[in-house]
Protein backbone atom coordinates (compact mmCIF):
# COMPACT_ATOMS: atom_id res chain seq x y z
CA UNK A 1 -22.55 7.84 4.38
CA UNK A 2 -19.03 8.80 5.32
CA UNK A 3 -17.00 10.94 3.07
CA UNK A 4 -14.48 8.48 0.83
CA UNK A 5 -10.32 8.39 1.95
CA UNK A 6 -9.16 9.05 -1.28
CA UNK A 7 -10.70 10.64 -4.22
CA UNK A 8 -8.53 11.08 -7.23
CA UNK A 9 -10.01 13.16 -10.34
CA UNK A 10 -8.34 12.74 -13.42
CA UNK A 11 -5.03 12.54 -12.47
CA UNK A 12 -2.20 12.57 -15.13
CA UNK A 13 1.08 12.03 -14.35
CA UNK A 14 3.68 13.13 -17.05
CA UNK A 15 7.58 13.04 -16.43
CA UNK A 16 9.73 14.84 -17.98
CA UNK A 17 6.35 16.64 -20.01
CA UNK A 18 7.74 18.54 -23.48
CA UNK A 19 10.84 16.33 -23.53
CA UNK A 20 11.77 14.18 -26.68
CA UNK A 21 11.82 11.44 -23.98
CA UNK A 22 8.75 12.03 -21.74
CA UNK A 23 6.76 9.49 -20.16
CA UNK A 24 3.48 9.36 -19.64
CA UNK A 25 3.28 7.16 -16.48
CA UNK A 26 -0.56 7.74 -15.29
CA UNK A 27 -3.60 8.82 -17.62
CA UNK A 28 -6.84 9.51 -16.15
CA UNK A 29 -7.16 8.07 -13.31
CA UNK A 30 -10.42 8.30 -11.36
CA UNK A 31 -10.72 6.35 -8.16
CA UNK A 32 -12.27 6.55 -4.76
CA UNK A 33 -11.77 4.42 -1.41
CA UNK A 34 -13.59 4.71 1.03
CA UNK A 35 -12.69 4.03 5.27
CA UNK A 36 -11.39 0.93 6.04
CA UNK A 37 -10.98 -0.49 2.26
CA UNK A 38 -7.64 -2.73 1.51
CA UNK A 39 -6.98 -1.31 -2.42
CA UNK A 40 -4.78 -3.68 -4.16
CA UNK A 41 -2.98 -1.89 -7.28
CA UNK A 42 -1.90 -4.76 -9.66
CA UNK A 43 -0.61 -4.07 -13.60
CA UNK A 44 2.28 -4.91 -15.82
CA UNK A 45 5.69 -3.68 -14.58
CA UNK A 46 6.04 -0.25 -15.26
CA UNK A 47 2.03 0.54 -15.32
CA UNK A 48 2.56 2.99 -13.19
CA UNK A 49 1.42 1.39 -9.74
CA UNK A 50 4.20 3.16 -7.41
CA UNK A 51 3.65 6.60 -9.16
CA UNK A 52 -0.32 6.28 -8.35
CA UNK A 53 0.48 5.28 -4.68
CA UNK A 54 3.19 8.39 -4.60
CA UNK A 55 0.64 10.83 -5.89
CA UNK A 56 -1.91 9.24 -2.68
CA UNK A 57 0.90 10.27 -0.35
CA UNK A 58 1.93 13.53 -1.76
CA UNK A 59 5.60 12.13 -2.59
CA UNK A 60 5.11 13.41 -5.97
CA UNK A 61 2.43 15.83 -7.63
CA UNK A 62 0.19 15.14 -10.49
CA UNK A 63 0.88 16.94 -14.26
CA UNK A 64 -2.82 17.27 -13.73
CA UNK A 65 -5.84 16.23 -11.90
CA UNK A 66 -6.94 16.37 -8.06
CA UNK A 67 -5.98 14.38 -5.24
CA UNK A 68 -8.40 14.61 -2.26
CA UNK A 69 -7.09 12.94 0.81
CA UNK A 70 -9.70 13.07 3.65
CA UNK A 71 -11.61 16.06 2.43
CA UNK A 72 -8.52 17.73 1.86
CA UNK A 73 -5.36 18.08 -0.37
CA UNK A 74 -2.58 15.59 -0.60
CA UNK A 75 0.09 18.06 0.61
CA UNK A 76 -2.50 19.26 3.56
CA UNK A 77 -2.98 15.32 4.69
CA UNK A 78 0.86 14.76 4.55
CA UNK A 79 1.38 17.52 7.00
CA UNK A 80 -0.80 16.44 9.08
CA UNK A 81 0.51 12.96 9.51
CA UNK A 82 -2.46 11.18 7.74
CA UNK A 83 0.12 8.94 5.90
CA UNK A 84 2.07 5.72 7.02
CA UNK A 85 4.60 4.42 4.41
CA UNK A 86 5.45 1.05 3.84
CA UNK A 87 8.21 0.31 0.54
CA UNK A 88 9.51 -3.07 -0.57
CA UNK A 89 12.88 -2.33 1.79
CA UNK A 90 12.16 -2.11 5.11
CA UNK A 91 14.85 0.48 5.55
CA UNK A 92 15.83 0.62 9.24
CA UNK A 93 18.47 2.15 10.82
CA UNK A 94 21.02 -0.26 11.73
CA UNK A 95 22.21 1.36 15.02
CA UNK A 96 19.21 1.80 16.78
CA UNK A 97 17.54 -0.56 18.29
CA UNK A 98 14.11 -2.34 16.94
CA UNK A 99 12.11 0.06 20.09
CA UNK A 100 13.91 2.95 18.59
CA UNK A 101 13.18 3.01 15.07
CA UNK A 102 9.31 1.99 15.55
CA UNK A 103 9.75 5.46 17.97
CA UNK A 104 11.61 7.63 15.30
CA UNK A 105 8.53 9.15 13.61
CA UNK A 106 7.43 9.77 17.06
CA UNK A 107 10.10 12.06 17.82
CA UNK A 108 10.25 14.00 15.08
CA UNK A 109 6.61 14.55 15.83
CA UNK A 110 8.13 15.12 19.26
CA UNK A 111 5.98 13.08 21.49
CA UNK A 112 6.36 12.78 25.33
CA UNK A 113 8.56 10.38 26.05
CA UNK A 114 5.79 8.32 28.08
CA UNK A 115 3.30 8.10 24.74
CA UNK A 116 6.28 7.57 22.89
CA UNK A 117 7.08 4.43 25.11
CA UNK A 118 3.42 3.67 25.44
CA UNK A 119 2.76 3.38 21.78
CA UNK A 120 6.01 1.47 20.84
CA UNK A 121 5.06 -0.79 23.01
CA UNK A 122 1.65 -1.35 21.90
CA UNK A 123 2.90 -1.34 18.23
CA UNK A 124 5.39 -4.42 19.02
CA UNK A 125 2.73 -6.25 20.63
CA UNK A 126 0.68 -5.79 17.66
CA UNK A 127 3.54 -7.34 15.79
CA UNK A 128 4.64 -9.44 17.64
CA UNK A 129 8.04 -8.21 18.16
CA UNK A 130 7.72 -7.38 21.60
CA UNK A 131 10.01 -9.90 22.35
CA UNK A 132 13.04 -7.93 20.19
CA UNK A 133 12.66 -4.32 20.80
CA UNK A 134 16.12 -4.21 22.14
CA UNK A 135 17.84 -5.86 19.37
CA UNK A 136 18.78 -4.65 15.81
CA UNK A 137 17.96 -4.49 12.66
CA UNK A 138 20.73 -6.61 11.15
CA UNK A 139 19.71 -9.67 14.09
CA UNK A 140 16.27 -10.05 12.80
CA UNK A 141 15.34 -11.70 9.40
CA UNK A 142 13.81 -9.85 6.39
CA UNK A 143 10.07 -10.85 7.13
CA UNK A 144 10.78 -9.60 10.76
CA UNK A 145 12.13 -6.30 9.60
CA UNK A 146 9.35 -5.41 7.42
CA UNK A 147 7.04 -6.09 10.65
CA UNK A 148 9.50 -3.41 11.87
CA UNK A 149 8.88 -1.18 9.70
CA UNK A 150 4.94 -1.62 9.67
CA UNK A 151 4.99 -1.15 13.47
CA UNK A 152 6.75 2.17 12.68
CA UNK A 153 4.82 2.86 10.49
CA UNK A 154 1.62 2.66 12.31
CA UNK A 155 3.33 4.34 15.47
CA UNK A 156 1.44 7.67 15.17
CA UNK A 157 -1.74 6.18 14.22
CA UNK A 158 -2.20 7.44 10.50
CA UNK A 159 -5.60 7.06 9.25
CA UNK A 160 -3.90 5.81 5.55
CA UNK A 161 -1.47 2.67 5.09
CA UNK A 162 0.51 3.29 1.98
CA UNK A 163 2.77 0.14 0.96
CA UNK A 164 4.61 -0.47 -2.20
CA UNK A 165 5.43 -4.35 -2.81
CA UNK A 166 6.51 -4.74 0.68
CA UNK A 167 6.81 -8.05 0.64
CA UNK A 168 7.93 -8.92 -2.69
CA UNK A 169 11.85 -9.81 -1.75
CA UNK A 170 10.60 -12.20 0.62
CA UNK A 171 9.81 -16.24 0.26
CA UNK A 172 6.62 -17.19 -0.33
CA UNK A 173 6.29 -18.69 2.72
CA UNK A 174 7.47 -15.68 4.83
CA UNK A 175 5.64 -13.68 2.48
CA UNK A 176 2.08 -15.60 2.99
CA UNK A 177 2.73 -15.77 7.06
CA UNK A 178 2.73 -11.94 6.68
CA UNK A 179 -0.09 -11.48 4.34
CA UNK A 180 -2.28 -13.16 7.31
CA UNK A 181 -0.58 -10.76 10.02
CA UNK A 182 -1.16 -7.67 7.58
CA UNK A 183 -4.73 -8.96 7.63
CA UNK A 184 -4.84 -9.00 11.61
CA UNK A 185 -2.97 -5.17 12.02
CA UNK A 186 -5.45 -4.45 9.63
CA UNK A 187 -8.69 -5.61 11.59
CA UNK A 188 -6.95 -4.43 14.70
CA UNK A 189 -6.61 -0.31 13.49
CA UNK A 190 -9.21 0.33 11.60
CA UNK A 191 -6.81 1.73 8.54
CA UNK A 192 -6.95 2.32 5.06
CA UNK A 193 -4.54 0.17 2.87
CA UNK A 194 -3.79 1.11 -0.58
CA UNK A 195 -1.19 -1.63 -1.70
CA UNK A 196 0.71 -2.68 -4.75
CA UNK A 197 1.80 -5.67 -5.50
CA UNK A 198 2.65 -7.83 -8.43
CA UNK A 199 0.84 -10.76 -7.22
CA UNK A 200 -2.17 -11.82 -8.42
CA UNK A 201 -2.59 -14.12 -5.25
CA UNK A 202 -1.57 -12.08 -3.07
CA UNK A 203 -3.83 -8.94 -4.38
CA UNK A 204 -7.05 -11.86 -4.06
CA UNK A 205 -6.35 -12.33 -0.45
CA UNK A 206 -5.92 -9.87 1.32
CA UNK A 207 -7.95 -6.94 -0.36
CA UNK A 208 -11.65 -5.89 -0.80
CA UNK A 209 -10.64 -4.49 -4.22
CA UNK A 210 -8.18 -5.01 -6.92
CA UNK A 211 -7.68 -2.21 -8.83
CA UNK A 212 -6.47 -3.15 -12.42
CA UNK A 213 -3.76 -1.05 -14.26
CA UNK A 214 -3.38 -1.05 -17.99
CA UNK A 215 0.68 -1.08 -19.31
CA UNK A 216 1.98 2.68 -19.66
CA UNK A 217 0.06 4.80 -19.44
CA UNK A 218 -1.14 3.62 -16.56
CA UNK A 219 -5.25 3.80 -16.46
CA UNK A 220 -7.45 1.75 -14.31
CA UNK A 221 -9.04 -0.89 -16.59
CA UNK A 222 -10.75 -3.18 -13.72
CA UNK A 223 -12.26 -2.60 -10.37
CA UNK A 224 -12.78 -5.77 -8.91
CA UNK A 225 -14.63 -6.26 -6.03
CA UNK A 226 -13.42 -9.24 -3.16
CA UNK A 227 -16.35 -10.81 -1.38
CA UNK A 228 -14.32 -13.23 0.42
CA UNK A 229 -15.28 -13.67 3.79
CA UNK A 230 -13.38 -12.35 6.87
CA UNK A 231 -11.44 -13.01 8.57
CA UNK A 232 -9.36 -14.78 6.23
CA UNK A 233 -7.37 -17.32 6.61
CA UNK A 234 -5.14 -20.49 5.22
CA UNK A 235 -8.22 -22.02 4.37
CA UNK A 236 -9.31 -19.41 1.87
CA UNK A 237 -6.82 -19.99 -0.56
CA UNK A 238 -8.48 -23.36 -1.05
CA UNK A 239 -11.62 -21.47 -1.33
CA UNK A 240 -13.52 -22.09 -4.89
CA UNK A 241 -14.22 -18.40 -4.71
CA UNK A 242 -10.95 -17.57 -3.77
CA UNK A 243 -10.08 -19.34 -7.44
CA UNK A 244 -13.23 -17.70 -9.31
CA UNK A 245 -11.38 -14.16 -8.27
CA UNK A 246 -7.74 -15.22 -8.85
CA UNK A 247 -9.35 -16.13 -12.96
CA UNK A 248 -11.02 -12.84 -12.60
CA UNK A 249 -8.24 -10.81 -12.23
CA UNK A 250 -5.82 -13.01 -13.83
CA UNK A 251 -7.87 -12.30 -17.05
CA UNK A 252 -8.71 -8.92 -16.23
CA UNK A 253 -4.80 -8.05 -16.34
CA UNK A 254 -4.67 -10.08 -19.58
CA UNK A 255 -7.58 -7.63 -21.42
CA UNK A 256 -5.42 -4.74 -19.71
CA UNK A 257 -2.37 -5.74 -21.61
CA UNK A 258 -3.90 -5.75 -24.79
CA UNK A 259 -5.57 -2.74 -24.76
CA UNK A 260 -5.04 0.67 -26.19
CA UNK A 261 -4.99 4.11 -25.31
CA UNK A 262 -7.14 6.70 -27.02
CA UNK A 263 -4.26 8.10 -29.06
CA UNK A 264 -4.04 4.61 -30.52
CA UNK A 265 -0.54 3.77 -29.25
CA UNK A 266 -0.54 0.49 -27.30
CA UNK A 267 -1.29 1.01 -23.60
């Protein structure tokens, strides 16, 4: 058996800690994924989703608690490049071209310019965005830019796919065309994706676990495994699993609401 991605030991995450107004954003968490899972994070706003997937990628550190990241630590497996980043904004730079901004982690990592060209290429075709690499950001549309920024991300092969909400400012239509080419990069790379999103649909289709999040402070209450079939596709929203999951988690996140913490504050 293969050692898991990402094992987090009871991590707490406290801002602010001794303050009048600390908050207590994460409170034991214990989790594992293993190679090749898609981890859906889904709680109440402010559960502390996007502090959980910061902690994974080393963007912040725990009040307490181990993150292991590959069989080592977080800070160790953001050095060495183990980490793509995804966030809700696609945040491109506007003067340089699609071709260059997929290619700007590979500078800094300073690549020859051959692999550099090699792999932006194969990272547009993968998005299909070949087609654009010499235009610019502000001449493509939203769900087009966040392909952008996945290619990018993705352009030094990381073994982990980080992405906070990054569809959630798009339509629903835009935003289920790219759930099914998420699903295909996926497939295609063999990666890791730990994901948070507010959707519960969303979360059912495209993920072999949802992880549930109580309100703050954030603990996992649910760990709900997908057995949809793969590959998935428009069809398996009409699914009668697909709907048995959806009420699953649906009702899952409705326990997690109600619940309390240990101290006996609400959760």
């Amino acid at each position: 058996m293969t050692e898991p991605v990402v094992v987090l030991e009871n991590v707490d995450m406290i801002f602010g800690e001794g303050a009048a107004d600390q908050v207590h954003a994460l409170k034991e968490i214990n989790l594992q994924i293993e190679q090749n899972d898609f981890i859906s994070l889904i709680g109440p706003s402010g559960c502390g989703k996007s502090t959980l997937l910061r902690v994974v990628g080393d963007l912040i550190q725990p009040s307490s608690g181990v993150a292991t990241i590959n069989g080592k630590s977080a800070r160790q497996a953001r050095l060495d490049q183990d980490y793509g980043i995804v966030f809700q904004a696609a945040t491109l730079y506007d003067w340089r071209t699609v071709a260059k901004n997929v290619q700007l982690p590979l500078e800094l990592m300073q690549f020859s310019r051959s692999e550099k060209d090699r792999r932006t290429q194969a990272m547009l075709e993968l998005v299909e965005l070949s087609d654009f690499a010499s235009h610019y950001p502000w001449q493509l549309s939203g769900g087009m830019q966040q392909r952008v920024a996945i290619a990018r991300a993705l352009s030094f092969e990381p073994s982990i796919l980080l992405m906070d909400e990054p569809f959630g400012a798009l339509d629903e239509m835009t935003r289920e065309r790219l759930n099914l080419e998420l699903l295909d990069i996926w497939r295609k790379t063999d990666t890791t994706v730990l994901f948070v999103t507010h959707s519960i649909t969303e979360a059912v289709f495209l993920s072999t676990r949802v992880i549930v999040m109580s309100a703050r402070p954030g603990r996992i209450t649910a760990d709900i495994s997908i057995d949809l079939p793969q590959p998935r596709n428009a069809e398996t929203r009409s699914n009668v699993r697909f709907f048995e999951l959806e009420t699953e988690v649906r009702e899952a996140l409705r326990l997690s609401e109600g619940s309390q913490d240990p101290e006996g504050t609400p959760a």
